[in-house]
Each structure stands twice: as C-alpha cells, then as structure tokens.
Protein backbone atom coordinates (compact mmCIF):
# COMPACT_ATOMS: atom_id res chain seq x y z
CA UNK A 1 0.00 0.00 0.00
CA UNK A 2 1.46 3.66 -0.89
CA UNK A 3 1.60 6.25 1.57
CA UNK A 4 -1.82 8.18 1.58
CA UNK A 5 -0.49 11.01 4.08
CA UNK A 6 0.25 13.58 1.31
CA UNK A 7 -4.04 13.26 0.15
CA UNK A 8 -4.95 13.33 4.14
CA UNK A 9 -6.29 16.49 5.12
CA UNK A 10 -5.78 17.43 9.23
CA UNK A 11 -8.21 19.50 11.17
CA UNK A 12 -7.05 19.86 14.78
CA UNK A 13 -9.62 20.34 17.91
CA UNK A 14 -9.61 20.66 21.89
CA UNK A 15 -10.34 17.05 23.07
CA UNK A 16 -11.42 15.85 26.49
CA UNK A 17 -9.71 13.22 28.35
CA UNK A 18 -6.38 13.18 30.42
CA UNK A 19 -3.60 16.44 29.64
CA UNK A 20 -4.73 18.40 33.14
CA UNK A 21 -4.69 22.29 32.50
CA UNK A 22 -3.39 21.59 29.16
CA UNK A 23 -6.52 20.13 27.16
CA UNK A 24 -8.14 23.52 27.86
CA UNK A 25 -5.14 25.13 25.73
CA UNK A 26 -3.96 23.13 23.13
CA UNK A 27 -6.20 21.71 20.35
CA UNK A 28 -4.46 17.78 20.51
CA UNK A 29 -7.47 15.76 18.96
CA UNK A 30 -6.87 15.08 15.05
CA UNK A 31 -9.41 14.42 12.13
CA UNK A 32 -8.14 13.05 9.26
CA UNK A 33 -10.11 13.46 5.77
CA UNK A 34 -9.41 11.38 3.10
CA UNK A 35 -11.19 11.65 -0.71
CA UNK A 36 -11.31 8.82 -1.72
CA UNK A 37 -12.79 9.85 -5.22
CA UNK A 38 -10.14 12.20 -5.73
CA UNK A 39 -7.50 10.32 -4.87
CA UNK A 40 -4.35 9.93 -7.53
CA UNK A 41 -2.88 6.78 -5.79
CA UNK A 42 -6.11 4.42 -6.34
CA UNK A 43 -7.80 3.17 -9.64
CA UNK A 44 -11.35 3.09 -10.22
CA UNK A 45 -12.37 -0.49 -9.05
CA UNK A 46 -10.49 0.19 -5.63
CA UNK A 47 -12.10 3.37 -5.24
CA UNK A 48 -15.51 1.74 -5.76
CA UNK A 49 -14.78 -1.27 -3.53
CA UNK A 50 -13.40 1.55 -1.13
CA UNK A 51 -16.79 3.51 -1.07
CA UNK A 52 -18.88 0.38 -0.72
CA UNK A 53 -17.23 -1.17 2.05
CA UNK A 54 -16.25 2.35 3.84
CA UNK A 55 -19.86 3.40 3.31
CA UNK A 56 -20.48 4.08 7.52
CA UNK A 57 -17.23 6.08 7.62
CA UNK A 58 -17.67 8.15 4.57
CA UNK A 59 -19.48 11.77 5.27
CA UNK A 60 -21.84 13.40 3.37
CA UNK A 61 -18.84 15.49 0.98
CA UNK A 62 -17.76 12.01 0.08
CA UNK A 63 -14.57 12.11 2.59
CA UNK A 64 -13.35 9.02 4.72
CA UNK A 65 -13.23 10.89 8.20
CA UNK A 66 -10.81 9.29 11.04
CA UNK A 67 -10.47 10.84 14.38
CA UNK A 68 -7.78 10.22 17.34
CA UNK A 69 -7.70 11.84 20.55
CA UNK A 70 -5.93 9.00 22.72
CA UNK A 71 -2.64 10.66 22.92
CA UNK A 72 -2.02 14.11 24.81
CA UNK A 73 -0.03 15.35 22.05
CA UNK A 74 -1.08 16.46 18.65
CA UNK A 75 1.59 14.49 16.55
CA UNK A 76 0.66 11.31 18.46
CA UNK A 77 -3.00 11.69 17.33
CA UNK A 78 -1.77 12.46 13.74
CA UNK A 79 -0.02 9.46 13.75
CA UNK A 80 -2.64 7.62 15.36
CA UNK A 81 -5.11 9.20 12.40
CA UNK A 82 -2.79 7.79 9.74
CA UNK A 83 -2.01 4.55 11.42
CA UNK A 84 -6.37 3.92 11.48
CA UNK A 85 -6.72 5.41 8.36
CA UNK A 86 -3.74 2.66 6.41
CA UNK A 87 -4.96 0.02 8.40
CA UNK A 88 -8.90 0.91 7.29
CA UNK A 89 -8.01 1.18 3.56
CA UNK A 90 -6.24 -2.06 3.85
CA UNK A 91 -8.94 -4.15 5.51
CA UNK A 92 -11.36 -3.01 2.69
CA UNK A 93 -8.59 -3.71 -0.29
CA UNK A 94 -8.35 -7.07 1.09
CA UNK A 95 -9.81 -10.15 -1.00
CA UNK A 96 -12.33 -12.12 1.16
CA UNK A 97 -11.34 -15.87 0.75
CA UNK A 98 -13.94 -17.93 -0.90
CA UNK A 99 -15.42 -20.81 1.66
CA UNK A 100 -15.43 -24.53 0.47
CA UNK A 101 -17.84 -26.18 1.55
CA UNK A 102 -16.89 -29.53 2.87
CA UNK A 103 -19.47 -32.45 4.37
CA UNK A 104 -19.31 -33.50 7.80
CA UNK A 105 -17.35 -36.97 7.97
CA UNK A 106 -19.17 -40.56 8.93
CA UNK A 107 -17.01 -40.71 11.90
CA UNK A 108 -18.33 -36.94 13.32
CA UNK A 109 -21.62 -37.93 12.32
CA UNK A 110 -21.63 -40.96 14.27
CA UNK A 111 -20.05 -39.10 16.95
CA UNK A 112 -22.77 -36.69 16.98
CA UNK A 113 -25.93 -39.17 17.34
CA UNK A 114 -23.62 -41.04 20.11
CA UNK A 115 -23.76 -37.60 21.54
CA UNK A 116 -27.39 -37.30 21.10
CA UNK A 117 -28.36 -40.50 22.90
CA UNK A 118 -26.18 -40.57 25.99
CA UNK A 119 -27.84 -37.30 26.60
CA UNK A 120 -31.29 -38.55 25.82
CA UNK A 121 -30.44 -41.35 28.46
CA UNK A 122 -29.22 -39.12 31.19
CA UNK A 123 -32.72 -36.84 30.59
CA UNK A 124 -34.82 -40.31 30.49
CA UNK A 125 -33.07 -40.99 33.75
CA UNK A 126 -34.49 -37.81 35.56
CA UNK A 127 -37.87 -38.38 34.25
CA UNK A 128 -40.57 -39.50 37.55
CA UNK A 129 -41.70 -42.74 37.14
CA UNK A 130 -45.45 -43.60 36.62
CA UNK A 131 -47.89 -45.02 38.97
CA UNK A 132 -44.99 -45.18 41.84
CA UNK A 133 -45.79 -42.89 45.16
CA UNK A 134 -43.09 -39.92 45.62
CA UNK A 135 -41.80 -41.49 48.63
CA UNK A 136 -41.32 -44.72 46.85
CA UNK A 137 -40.15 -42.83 44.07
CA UNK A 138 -36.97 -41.49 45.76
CA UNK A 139 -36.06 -44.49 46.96
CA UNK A 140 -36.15 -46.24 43.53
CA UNK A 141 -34.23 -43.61 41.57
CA UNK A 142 -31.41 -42.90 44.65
CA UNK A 143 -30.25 -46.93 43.78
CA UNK A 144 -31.74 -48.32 47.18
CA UNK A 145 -34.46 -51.06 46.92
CA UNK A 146 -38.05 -50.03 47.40
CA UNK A 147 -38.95 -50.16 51.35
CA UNK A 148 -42.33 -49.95 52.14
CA UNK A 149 -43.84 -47.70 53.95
CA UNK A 150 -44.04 -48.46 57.49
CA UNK A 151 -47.82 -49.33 59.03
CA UNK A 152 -47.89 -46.30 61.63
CA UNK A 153 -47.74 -47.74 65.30
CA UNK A 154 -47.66 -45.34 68.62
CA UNK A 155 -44.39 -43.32 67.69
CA UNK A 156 -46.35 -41.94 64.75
CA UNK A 157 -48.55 -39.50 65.84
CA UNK A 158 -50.00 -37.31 63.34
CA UNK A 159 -51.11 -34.06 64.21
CA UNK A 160 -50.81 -30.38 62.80
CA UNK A 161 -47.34 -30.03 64.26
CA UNK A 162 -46.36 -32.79 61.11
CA UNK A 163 -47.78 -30.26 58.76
CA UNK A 164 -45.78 -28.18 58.57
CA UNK A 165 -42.67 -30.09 57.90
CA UNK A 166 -41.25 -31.00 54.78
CA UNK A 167 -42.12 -34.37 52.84
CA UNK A 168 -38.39 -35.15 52.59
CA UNK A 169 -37.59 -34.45 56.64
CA UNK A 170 -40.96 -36.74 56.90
CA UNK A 171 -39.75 -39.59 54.45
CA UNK A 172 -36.41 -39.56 56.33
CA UNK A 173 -37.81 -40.34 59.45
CA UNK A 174 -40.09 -42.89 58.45
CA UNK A 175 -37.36 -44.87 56.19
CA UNK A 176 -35.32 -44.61 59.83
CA UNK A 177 -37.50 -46.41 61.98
CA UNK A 178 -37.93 -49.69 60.06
C-alpha cells in the first residue's frame, strides 16, 4: 500500500480526556479526511470497492473521516489518524477468501448421534416414574431397593405439628424407623 499522508487532510480540535490544565489550551485531537474519489494513488475499481465497504465512515462530501484523541499530544493523534486510516483502507482492499464447503465426515456424524443418545439417556433418567408414590419414588431412583412404607404404630402420631414439615424431613424419618 502507498503512503496516503500527502491526500490526508488534518483539522485539529480541543479534546477531552487526560492532559490536566493543558486540554483547555492546546487543540491535541486530530481528524483526518481522506477523498477517496479524488484520490491519484487508487484506480477506479479500488475506489468503488473503497466507497462500498467504507460506506459508515464516509461523510456526506464524500470524505473518509478518522479521528484520534488517545494521545495528549497532537503528533501522536496524527499518527494515530494515519495509522487507522492505512490500516482501514487495507482491511477493505483485502480479497475475502472464498469458503469450500466440505461435508461433515461418517465418523463426526456418528459421533454426533452417540452424543445425542447418551444425553437422551441421562434426561430419560431424571424423568418421575409412573404409577410409583413420591416417597417410593426417591427411593427407587437414589439406587436403594423399594422399602415400604411403614404401618404407623404409637411413635407416629399425626397431628398439625407434622404439617408443617417437609415431605423429605418426613420420608427420612419414616425410612429410619424400620
């Protein structure tokens, strides 16, 4: 790529950020202006490829505009302007690669639908079981056999109190007692 600073046109501007007492002072934020249709250094097709893939950056008076106020001095901005400004012409100059497009092998396929039905499996494994009680229910999917329930007898005494516990604090204590 040539050197485009000789078609860049500055404008200088007070910028905010860090400098102290000095950004009130000294204009260190840089725009840089670039015609692109008036530019010597491209041909036509580049220029065209230039204005349709630069079309968001490109003003209204047909100018690629580039601004840079991270440095605190004016000549770092200005090379910060030309550095964005080389680097955006570039980008847009560059050929996009064509894509092949390639089929997925037997192997990844088979991989895939392996994939598939382990996780099936593991979801078919949290499912409740029909027709089984809760209680009985827990017991048969945490790997235990099924106990039965216990008949109640005198310890059991159900009254409000119960209520208001939880089913699993409930289940535990029966399952304890037989």
């Amino acid at each position: 790529m040539t050197d485009l600073t000789k078609e860049i046109i500055f404008r200088t501007a007070r910028s905010g950020g860090k400098g102290g007492q000095n950004v009130n002072k000294v204009e260190t934020m840089v725009e840089g202006y670039f015609s692109i249709r008036d530019s010597a250094l491209l041909d036509q097709e580049q220029k065209e490829v230039l204005e349709h893939k630069l079309s968001a950056k490109i003003n209204a008076d047909g100018l690629l505009q580039v601004k840079s106020q991270v440095h605190r001095t004016q000549l770092g901005n200005k090379a910060e302007v030309i550095r964005k400004m080389h680097l955006l012409i570039e980008q847009a100059l560059k050929k996009e690669k064509r894509r092949i497009a390639t089929r997925p092998s037997k192997a990844v396929k088979e991989k895939r639908l392996d994939n598939k039905k382990k996780q099936s499996q593991t979801k078919e494994g949290r499912k409740r079981i029909r027709g089984m009680s809760e209680s009985r229910q827990s017991v048969q999917l945490s790997g235990a056999s099924p106990v039965p329930a216990p008949a109640p007898g005198p310890w059991l005494k159900i009254n409000s109190s119960f209520a208001d516990l939880s089913a699993g604090w409930l289940l535990y204590n029966l399952t304890k007692r037989v």
